[in-house]
C-alpha atoms as a PDB file:
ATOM      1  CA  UNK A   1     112.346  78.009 100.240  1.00  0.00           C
ATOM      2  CA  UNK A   2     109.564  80.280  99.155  1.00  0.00           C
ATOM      3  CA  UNK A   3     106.822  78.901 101.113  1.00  0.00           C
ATOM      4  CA  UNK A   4     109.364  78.883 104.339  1.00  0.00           C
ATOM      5  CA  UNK A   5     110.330  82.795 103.899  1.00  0.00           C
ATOM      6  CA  UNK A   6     106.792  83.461 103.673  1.00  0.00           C
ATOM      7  CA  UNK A   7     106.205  81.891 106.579  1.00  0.00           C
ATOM      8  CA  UNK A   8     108.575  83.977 108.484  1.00  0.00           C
ATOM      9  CA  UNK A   9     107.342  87.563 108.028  1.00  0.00           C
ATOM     10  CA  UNK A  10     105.106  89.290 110.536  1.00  0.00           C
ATOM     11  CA  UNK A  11     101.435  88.732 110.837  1.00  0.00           C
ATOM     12  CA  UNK A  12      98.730  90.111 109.410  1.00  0.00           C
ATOM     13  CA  UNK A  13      95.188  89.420 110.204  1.00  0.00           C
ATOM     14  CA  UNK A  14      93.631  87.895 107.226  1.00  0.00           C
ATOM     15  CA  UNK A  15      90.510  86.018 106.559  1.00  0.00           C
ATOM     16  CA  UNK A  16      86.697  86.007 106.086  1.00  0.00           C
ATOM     17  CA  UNK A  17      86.417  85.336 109.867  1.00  0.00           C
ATOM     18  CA  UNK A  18      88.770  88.687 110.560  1.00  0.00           C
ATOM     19  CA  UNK A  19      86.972  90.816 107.774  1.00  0.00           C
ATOM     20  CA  UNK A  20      83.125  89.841 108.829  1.00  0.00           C
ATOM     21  CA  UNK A  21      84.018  90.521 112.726  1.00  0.00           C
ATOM     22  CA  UNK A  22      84.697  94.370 112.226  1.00  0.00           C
ATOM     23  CA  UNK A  23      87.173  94.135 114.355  1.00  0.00           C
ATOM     24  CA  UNK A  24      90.510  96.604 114.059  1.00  0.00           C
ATOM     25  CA  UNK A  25      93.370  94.603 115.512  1.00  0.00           C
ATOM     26  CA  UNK A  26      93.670  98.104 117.765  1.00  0.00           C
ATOM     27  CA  UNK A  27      96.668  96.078 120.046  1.00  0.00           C
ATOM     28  CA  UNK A  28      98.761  95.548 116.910  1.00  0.00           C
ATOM     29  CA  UNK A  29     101.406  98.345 116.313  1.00  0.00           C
ATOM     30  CA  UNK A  30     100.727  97.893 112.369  1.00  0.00           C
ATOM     31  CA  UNK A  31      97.435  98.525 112.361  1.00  0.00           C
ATOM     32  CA  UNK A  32      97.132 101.091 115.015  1.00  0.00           C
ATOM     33  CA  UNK A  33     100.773 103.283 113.240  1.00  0.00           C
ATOM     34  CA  UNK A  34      98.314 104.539 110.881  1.00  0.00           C
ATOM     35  CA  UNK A  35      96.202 106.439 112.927  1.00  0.00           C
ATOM     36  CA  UNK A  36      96.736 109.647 114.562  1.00  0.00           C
ATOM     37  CA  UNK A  37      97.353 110.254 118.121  1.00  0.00           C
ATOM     38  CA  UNK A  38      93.723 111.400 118.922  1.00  0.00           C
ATOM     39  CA  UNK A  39      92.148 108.713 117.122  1.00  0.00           C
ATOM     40  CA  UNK A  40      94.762 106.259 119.214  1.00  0.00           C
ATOM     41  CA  UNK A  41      93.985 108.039 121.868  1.00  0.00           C
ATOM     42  CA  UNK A  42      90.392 107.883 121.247  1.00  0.00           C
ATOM     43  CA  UNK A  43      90.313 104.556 120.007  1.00  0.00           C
ATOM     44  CA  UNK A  44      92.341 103.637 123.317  1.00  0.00           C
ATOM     45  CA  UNK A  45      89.535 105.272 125.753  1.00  0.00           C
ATOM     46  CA  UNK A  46      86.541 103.242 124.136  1.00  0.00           C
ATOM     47  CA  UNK A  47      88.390  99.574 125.097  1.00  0.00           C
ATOM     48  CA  UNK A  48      89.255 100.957 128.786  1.00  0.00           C
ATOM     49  CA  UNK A  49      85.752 102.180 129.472  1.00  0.00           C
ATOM     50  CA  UNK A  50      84.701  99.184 131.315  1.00  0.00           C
ATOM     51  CA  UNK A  51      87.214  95.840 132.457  1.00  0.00           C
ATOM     52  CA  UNK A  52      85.428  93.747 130.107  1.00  0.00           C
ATOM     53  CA  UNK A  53      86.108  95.069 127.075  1.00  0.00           C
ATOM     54  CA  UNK A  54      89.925  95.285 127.497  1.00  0.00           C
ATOM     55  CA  UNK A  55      89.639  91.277 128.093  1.00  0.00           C
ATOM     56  CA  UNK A  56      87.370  91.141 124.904  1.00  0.00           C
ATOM     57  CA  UNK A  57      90.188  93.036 123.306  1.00  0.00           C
ATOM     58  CA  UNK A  58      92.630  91.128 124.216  1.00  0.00           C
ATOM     59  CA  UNK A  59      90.877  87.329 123.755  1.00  0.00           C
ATOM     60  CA  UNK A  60      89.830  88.791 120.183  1.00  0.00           C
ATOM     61  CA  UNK A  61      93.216  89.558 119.317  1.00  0.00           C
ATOM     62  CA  UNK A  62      94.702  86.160 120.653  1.00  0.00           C
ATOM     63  CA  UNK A  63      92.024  84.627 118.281  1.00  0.00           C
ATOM     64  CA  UNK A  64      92.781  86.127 115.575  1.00  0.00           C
ATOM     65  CA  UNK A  65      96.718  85.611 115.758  1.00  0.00           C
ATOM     66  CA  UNK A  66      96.222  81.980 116.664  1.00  0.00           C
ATOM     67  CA  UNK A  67      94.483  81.987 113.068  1.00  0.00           C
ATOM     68  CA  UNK A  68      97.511  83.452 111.871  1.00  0.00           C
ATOM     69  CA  UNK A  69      99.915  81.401 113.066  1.00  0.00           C
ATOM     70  CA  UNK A  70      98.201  78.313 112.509  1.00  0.00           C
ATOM     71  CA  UNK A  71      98.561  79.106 108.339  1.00  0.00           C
ATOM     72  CA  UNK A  72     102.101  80.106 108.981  1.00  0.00           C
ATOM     73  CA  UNK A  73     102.587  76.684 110.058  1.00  0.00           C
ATOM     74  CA  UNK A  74     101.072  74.725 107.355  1.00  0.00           C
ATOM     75  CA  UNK A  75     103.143  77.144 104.632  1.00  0.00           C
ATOM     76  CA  UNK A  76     106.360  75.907 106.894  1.00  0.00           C
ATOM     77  CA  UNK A  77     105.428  72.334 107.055  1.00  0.00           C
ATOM     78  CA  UNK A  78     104.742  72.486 103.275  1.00  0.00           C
ATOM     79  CA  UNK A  79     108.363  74.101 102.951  1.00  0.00           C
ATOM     80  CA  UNK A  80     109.991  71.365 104.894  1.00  0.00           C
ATOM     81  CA  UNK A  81     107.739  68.521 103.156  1.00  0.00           C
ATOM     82  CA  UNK A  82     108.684  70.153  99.746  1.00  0.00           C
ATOM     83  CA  UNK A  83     112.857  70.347 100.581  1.00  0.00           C
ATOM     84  CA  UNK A  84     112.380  66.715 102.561  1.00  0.00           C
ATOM     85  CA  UNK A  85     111.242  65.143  98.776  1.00  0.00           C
ATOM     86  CA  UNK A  86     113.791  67.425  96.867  1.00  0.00           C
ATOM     87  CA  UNK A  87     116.763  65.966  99.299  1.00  0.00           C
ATOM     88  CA  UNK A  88     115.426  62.424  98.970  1.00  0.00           C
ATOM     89  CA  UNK A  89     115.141  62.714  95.266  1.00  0.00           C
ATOM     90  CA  UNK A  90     118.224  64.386  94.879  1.00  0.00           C
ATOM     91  CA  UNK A  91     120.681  62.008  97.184  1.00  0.00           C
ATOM     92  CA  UNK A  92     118.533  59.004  95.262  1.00  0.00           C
ATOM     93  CA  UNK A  93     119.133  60.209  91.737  1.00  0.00           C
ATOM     94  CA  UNK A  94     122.639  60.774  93.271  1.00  0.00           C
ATOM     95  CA  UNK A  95     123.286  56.974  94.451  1.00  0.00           C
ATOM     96  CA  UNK A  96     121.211  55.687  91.092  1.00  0.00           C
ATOM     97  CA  UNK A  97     124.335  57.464  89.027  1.00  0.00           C
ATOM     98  CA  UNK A  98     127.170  56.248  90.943  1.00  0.00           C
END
């Protein structure tokens, strides 16, 4: 049950891939709350400069919560494998007693 809650809270961008690209996750509310409006602000005008780099935003930040979600879903499918052998176990312990 552990592994399954842990699965289920918000994203963060974690990683040696995340931490050696320099990149600030600007998109993401969490990371960007911390700033203050000017450096949003300023932050904000350095992506929109040029077309491209909002894309490269954006296709950086897709990346990087694909990452995310992909070790959210091995921590859920090693909840369900671990409550799958604990309901086996149990109803077989269960049916060796009777």
């Amino acid at each position: 049950m552990v592994f399954a809650i842990t699965s289920m809270l918000h994203h963060r961008y974690i990683g040696k891939t995340f931490r050696k690209s320099g990149y600030k996750g600007t998109l993401y509310a969490e990371n960007f709350s911390n700033q203050t409006l000017s450096e949003f602000k300023r932050e904000f005008d350095r992506i929109m400069s040029t077309g491209k780099t909002v894309y490269d935003e954006l296709i950086t930040d897709v990346y990087f919560l694909g990452k995310t979600i992909t070790i959210k879903q091995r921590i859920l499918l090693l909840s369900v494998i671990i409550f799958m052998l604990g309901l086996i176990s149990t109803t077989a312990i269960t049916l060796l007693n009777i």
